[in-house]
PDB file of N, CA and C in Angstrom:
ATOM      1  N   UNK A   1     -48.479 -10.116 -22.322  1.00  0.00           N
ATOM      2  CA  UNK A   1     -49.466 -10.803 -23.085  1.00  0.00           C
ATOM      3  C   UNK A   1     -50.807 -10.768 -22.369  1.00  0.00           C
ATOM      4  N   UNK A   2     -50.639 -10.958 -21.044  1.00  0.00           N
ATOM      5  CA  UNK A   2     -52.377 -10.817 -20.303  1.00  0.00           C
ATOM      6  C   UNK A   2     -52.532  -9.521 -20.138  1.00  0.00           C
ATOM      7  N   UNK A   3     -52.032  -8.811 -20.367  1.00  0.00           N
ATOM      8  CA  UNK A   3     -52.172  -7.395 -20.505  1.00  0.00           C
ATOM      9  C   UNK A   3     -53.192  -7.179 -21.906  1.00  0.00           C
ATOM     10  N   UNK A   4     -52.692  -7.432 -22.703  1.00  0.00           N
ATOM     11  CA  UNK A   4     -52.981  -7.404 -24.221  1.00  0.00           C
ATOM     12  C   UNK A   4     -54.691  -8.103 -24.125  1.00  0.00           C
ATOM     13  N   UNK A   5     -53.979  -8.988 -23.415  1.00  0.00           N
ATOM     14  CA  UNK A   5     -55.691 -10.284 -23.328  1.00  0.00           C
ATOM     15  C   UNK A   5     -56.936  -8.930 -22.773  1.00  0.00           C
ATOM     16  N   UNK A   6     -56.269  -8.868 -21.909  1.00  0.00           N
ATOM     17  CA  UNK A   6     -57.065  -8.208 -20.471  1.00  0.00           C
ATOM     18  C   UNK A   6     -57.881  -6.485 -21.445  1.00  0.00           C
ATOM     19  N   UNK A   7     -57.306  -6.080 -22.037  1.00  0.00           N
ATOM     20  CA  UNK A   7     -57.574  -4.544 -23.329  1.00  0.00           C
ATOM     21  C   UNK A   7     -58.544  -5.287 -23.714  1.00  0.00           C
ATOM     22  N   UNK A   8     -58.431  -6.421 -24.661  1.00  0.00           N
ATOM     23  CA  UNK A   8     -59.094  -6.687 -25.495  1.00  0.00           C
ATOM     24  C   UNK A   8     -60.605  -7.123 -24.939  1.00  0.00           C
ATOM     25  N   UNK A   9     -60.429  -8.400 -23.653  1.00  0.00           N
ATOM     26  CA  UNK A   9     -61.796  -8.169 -22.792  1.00  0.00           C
ATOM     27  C   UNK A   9     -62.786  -7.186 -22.309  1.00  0.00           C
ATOM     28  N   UNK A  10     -61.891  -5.841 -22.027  1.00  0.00           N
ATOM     29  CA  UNK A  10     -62.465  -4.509 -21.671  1.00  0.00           C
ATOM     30  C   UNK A  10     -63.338  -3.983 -22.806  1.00  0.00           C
ATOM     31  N   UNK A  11     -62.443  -4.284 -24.229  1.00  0.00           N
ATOM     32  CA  UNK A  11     -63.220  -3.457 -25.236  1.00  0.00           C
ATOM     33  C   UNK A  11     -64.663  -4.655 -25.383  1.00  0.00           C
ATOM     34  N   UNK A  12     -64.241  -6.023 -25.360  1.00  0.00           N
ATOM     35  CA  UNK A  12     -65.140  -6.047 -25.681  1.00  0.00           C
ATOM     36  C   UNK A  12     -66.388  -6.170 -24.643  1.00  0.00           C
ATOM     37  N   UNK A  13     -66.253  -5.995 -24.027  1.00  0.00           N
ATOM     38  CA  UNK A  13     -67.587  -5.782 -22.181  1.00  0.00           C
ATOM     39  C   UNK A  13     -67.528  -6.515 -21.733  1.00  0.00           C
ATOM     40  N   UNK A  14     -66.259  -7.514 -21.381  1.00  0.00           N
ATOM     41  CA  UNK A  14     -66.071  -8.648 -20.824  1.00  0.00           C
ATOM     42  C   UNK A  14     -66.470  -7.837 -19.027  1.00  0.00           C
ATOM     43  N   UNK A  15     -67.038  -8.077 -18.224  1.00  0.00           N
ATOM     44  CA  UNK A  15     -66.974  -7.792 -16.692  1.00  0.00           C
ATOM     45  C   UNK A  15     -65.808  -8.423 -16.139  1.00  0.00           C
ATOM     46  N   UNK A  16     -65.057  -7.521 -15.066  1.00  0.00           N
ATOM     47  CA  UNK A  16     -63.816  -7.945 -14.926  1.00  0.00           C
ATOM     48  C   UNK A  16     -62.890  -8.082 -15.029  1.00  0.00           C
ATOM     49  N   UNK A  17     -62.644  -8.056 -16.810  1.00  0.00           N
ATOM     50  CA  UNK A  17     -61.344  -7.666 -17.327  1.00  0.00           C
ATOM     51  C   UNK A  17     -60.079  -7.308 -17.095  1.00  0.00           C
ATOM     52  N   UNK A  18     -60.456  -6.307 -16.031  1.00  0.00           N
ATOM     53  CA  UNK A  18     -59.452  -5.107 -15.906  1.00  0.00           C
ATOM     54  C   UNK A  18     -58.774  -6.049 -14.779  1.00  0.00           C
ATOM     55  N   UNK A  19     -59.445  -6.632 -13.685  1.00  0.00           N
ATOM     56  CA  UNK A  19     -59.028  -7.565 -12.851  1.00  0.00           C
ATOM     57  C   UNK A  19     -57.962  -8.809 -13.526  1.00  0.00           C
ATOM     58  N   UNK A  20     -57.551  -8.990 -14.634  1.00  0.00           N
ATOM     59  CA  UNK A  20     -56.939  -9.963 -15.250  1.00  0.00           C
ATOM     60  C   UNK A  20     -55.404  -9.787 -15.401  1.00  0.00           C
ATOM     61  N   UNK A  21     -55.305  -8.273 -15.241  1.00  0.00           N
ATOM     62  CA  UNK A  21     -54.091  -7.812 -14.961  1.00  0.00           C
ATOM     63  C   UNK A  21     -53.245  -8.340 -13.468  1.00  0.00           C
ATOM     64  N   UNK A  22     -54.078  -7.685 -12.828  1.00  0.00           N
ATOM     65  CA  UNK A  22     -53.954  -7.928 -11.418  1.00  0.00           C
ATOM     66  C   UNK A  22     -53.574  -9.640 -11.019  1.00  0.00           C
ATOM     67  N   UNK A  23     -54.110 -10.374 -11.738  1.00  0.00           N
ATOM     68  CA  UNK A  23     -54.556 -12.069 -10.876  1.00  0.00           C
ATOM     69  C   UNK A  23     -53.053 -12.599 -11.674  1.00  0.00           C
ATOM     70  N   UNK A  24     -52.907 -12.392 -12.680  1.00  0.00           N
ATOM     71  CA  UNK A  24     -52.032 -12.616 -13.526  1.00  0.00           C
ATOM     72  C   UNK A  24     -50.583 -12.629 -12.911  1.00  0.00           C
ATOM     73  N   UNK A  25     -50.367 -11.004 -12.169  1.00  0.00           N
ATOM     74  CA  UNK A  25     -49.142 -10.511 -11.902  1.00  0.00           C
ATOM     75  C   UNK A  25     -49.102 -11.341 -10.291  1.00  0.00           C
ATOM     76  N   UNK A  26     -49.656 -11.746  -9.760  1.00  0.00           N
ATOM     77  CA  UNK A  26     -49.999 -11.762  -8.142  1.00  0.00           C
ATOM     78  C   UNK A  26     -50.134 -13.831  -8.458  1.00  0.00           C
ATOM     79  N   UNK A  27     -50.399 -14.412  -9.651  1.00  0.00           N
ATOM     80  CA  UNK A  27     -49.997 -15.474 -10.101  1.00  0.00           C
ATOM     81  C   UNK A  27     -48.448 -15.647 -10.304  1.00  0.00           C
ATOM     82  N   UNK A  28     -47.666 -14.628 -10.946  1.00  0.00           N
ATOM     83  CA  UNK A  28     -46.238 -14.891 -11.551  1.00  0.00           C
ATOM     84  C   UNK A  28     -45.714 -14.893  -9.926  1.00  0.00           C
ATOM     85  N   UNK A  29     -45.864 -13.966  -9.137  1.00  0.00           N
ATOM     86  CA  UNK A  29     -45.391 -13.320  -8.226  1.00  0.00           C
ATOM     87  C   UNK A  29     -45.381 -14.813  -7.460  1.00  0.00           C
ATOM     88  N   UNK A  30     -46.668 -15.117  -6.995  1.00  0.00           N
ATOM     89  CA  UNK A  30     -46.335 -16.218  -6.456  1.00  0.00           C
ATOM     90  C   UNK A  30     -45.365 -17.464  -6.882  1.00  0.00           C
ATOM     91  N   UNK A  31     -45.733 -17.572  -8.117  1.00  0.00           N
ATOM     92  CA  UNK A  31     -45.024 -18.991  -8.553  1.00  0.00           C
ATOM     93  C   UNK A  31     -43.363 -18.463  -8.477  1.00  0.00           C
ATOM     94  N   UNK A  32     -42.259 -17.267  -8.535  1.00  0.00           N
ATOM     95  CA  UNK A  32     -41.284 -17.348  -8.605  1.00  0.00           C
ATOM     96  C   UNK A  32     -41.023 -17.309  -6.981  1.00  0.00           C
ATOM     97  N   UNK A  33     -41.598 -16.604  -6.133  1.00  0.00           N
ATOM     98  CA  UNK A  33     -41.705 -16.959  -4.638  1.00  0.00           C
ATOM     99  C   UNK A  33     -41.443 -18.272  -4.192  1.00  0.00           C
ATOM    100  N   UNK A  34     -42.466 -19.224  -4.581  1.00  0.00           N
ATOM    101  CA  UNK A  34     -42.355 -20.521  -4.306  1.00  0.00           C
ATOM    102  C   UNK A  34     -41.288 -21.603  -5.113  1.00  0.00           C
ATOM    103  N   UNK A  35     -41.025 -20.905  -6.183  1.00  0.00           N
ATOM    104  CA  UNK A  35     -40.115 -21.677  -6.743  1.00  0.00           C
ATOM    105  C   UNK A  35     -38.543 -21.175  -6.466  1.00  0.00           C
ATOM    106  N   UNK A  36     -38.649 -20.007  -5.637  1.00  0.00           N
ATOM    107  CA  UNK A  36     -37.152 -19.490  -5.464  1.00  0.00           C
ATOM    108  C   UNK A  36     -37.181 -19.840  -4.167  1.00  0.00           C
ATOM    109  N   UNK A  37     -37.987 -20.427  -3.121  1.00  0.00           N
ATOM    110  CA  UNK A  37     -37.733 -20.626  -1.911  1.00  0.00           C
ATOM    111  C   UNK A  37     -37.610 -21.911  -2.146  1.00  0.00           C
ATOM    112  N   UNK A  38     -38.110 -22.986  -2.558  1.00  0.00           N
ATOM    113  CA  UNK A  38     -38.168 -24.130  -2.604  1.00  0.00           C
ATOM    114  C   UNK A  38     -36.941 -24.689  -3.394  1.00  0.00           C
ATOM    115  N   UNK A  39     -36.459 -24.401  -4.395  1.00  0.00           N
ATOM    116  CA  UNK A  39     -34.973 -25.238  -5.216  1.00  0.00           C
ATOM    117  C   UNK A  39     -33.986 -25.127  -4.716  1.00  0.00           C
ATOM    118  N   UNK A  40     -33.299 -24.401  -3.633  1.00  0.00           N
ATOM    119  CA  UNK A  40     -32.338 -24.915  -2.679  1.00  0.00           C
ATOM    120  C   UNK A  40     -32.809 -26.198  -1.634  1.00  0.00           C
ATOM    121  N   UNK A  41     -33.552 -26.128  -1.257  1.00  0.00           N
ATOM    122  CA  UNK A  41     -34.235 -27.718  -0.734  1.00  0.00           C
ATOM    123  C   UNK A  41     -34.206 -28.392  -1.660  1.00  0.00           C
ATOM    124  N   UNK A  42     -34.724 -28.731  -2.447  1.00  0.00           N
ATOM    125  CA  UNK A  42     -34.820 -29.554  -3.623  1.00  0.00           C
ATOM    126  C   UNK A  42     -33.983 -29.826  -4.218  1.00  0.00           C
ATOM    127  N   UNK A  43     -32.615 -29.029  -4.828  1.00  0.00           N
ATOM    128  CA  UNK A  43     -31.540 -29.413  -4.931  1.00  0.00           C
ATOM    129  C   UNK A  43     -30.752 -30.547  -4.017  1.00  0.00           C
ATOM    130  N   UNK A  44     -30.598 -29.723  -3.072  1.00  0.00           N
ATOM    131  CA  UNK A  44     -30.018 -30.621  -1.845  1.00  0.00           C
ATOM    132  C   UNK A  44     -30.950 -31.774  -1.892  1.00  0.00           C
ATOM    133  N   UNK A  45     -32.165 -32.231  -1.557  1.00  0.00           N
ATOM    134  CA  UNK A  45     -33.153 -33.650  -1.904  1.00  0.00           C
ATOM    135  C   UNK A  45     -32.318 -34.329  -2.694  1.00  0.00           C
ATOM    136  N   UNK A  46     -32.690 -33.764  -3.948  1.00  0.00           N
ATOM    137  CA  UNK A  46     -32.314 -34.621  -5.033  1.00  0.00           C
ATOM    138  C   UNK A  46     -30.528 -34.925  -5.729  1.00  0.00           C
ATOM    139  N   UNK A  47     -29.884 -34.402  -4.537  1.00  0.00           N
ATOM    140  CA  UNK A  47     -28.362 -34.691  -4.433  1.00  0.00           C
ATOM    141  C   UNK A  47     -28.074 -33.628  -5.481  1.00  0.00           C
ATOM    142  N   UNK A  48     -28.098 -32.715  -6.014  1.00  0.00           N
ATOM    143  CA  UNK A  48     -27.522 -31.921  -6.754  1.00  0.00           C
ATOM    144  C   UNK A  48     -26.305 -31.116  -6.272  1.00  0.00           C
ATOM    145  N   UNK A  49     -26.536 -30.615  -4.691  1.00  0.00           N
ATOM    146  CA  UNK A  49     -25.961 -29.922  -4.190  1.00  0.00           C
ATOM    147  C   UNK A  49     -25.897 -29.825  -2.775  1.00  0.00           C
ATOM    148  N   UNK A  50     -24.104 -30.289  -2.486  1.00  0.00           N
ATOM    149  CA  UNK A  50     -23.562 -30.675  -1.001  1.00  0.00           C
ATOM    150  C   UNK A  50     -23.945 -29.577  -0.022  1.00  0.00           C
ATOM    151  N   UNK A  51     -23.690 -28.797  -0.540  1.00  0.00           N
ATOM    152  CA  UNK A  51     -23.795 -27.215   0.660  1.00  0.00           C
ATOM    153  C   UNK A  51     -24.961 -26.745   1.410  1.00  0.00           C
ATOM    154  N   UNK A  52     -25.351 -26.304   2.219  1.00  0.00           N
ATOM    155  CA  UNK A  52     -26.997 -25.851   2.530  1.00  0.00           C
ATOM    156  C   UNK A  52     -27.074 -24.398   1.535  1.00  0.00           C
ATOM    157  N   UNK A  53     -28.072 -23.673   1.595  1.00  0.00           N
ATOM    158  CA  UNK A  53     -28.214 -23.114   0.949  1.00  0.00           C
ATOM    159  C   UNK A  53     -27.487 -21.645   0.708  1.00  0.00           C
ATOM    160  N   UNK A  54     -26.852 -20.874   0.308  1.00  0.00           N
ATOM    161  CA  UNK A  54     -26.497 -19.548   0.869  1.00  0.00           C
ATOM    162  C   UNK A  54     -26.454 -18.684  -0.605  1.00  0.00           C
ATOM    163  N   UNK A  55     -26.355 -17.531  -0.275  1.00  0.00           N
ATOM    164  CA  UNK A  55     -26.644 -16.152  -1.253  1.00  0.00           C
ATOM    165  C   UNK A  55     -25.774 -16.361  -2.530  1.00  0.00           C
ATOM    166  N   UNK A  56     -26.232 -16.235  -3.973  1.00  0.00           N
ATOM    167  CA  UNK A  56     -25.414 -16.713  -4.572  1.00  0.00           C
ATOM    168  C   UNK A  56     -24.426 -15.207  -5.083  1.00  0.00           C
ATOM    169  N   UNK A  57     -23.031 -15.369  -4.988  1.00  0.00           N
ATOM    170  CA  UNK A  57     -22.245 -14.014  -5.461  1.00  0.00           C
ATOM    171  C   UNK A  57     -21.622 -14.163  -6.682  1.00  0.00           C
ATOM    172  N   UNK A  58     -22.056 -15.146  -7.201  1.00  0.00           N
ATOM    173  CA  UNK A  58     -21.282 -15.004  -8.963  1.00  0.00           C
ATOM    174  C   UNK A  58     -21.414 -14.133  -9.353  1.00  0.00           C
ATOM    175  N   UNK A  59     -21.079 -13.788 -10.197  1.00  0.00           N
ATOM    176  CA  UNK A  59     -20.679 -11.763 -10.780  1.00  0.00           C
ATOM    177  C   UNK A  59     -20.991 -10.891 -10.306  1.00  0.00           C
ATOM    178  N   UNK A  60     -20.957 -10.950  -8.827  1.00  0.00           N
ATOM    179  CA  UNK A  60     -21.404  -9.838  -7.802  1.00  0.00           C
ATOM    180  C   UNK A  60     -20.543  -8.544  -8.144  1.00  0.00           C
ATOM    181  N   UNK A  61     -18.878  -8.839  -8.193  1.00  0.00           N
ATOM    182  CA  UNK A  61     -17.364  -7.802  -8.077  1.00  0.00           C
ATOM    183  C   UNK A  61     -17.748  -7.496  -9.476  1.00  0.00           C
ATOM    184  N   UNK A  62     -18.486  -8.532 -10.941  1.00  0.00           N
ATOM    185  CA  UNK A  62     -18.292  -7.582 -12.147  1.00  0.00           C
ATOM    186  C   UNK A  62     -18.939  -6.674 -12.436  1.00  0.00           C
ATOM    187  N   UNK A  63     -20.328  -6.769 -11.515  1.00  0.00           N
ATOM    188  CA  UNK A  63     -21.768  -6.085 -11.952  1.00  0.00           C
ATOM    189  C   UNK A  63     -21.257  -5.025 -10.788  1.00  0.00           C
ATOM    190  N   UNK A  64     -20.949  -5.164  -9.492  1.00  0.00           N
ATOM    191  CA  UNK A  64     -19.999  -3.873  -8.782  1.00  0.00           C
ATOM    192  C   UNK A  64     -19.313  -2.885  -9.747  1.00  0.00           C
ATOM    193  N   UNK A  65     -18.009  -3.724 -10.462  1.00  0.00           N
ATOM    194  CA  UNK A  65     -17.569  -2.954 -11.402  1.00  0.00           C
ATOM    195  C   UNK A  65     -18.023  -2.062 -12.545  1.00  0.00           C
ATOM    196  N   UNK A  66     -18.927  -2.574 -12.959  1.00  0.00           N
ATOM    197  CA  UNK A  66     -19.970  -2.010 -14.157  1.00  0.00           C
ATOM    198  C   UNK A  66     -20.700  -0.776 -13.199  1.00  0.00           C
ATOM    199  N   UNK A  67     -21.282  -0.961 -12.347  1.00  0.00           N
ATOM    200  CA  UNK A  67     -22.151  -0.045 -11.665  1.00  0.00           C
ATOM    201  C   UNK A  67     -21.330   1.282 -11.501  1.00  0.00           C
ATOM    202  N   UNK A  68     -20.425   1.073 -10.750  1.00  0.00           N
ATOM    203  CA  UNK A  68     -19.252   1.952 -10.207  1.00  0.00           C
ATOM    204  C   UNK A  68     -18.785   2.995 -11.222  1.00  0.00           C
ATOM    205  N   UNK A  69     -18.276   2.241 -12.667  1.00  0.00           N
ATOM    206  CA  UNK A  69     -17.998   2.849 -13.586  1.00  0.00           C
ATOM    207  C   UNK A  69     -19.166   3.325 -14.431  1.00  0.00           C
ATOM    208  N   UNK A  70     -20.215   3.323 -13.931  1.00  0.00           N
ATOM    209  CA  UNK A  70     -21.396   3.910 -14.879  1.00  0.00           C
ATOM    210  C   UNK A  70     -21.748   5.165 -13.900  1.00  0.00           C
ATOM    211  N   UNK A  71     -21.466   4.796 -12.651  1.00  0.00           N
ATOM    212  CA  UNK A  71     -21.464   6.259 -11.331  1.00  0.00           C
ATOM    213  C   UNK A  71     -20.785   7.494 -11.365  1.00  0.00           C
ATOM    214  N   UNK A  72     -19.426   7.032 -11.781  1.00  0.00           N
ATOM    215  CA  UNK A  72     -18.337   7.611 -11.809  1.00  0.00           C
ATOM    216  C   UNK A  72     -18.433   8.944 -12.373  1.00  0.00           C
ATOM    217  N   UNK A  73     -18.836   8.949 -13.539  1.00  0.00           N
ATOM    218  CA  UNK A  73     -18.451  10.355 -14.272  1.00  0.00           C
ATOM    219  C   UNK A  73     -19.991  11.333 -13.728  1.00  0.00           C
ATOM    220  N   UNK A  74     -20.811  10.690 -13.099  1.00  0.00           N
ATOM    221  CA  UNK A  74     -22.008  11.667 -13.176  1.00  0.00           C
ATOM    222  C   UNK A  74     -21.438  12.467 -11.250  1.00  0.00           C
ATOM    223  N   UNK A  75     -20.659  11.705 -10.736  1.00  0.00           N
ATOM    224  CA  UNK A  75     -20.557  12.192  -8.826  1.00  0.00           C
ATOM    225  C   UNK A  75     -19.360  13.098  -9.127  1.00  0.00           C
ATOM    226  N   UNK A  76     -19.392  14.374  -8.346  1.00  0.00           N
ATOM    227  CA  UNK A  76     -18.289  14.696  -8.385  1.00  0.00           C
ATOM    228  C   UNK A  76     -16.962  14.024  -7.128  1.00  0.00           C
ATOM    229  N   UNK A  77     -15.557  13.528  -7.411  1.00  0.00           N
ATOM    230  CA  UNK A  77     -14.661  13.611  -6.299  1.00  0.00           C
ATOM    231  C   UNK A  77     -14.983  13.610  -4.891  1.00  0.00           C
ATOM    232  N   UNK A  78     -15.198  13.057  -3.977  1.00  0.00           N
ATOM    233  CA  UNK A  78     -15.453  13.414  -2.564  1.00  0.00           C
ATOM    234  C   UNK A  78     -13.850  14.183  -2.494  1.00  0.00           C
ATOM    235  N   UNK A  79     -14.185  14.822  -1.284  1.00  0.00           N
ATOM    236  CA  UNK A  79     -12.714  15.853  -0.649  1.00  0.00           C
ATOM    237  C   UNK A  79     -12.040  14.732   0.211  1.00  0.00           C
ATOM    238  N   UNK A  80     -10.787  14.831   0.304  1.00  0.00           N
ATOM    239  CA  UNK A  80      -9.698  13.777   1.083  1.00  0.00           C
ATOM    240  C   UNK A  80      -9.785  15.066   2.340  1.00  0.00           C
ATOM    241  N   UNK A  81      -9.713  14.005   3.507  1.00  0.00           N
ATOM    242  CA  UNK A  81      -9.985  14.164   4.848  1.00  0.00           C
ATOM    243  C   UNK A  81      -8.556  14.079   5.760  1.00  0.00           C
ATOM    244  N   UNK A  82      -7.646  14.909   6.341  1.00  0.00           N
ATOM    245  CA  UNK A  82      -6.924  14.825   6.878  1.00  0.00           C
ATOM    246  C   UNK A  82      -6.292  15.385   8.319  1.00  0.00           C
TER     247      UNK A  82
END
């Protein structure tokens, strides 16, 4: 959408414009930074959650599985080693 914004400033001779892209993405960037470092603290604060913080692996083995089988038919066989 600030993309879209940011075209439309250019056409019309807005100065800068093109910069709207940029501030925008380097805005999102930050706010999920700070909000992905900060809600394991905050959880824990606000009693949500006993544990300290650690890597989350929920559907780690299904999205493995999916990957693997989307690999599969394009690799050929490795050779067995004996």
């Amino acid at each position: 959408m600030a993309s879209l914004f940011a075209l439309r400033l250019e056409a019309a001779g807005v100065a800068g414009a093109g910069d709207l892209k940029g501030l925008v993405f380097a805005a999102i960037l930050v706010t999920v930074g700070v909000q992905g470092a900060t809600a394991p603290w905050l959880a824990r604060r606000l009693g949500l959650s006993e544990s300290p913080a650690a890597p989350s692996t929920a559907g780690m083995a299904a999205a493995a599985a999916v990957l693997a089988a989307a690999a599969a038919p394009a690799s050929p066989p490795l050779p067995h080693r004996r």
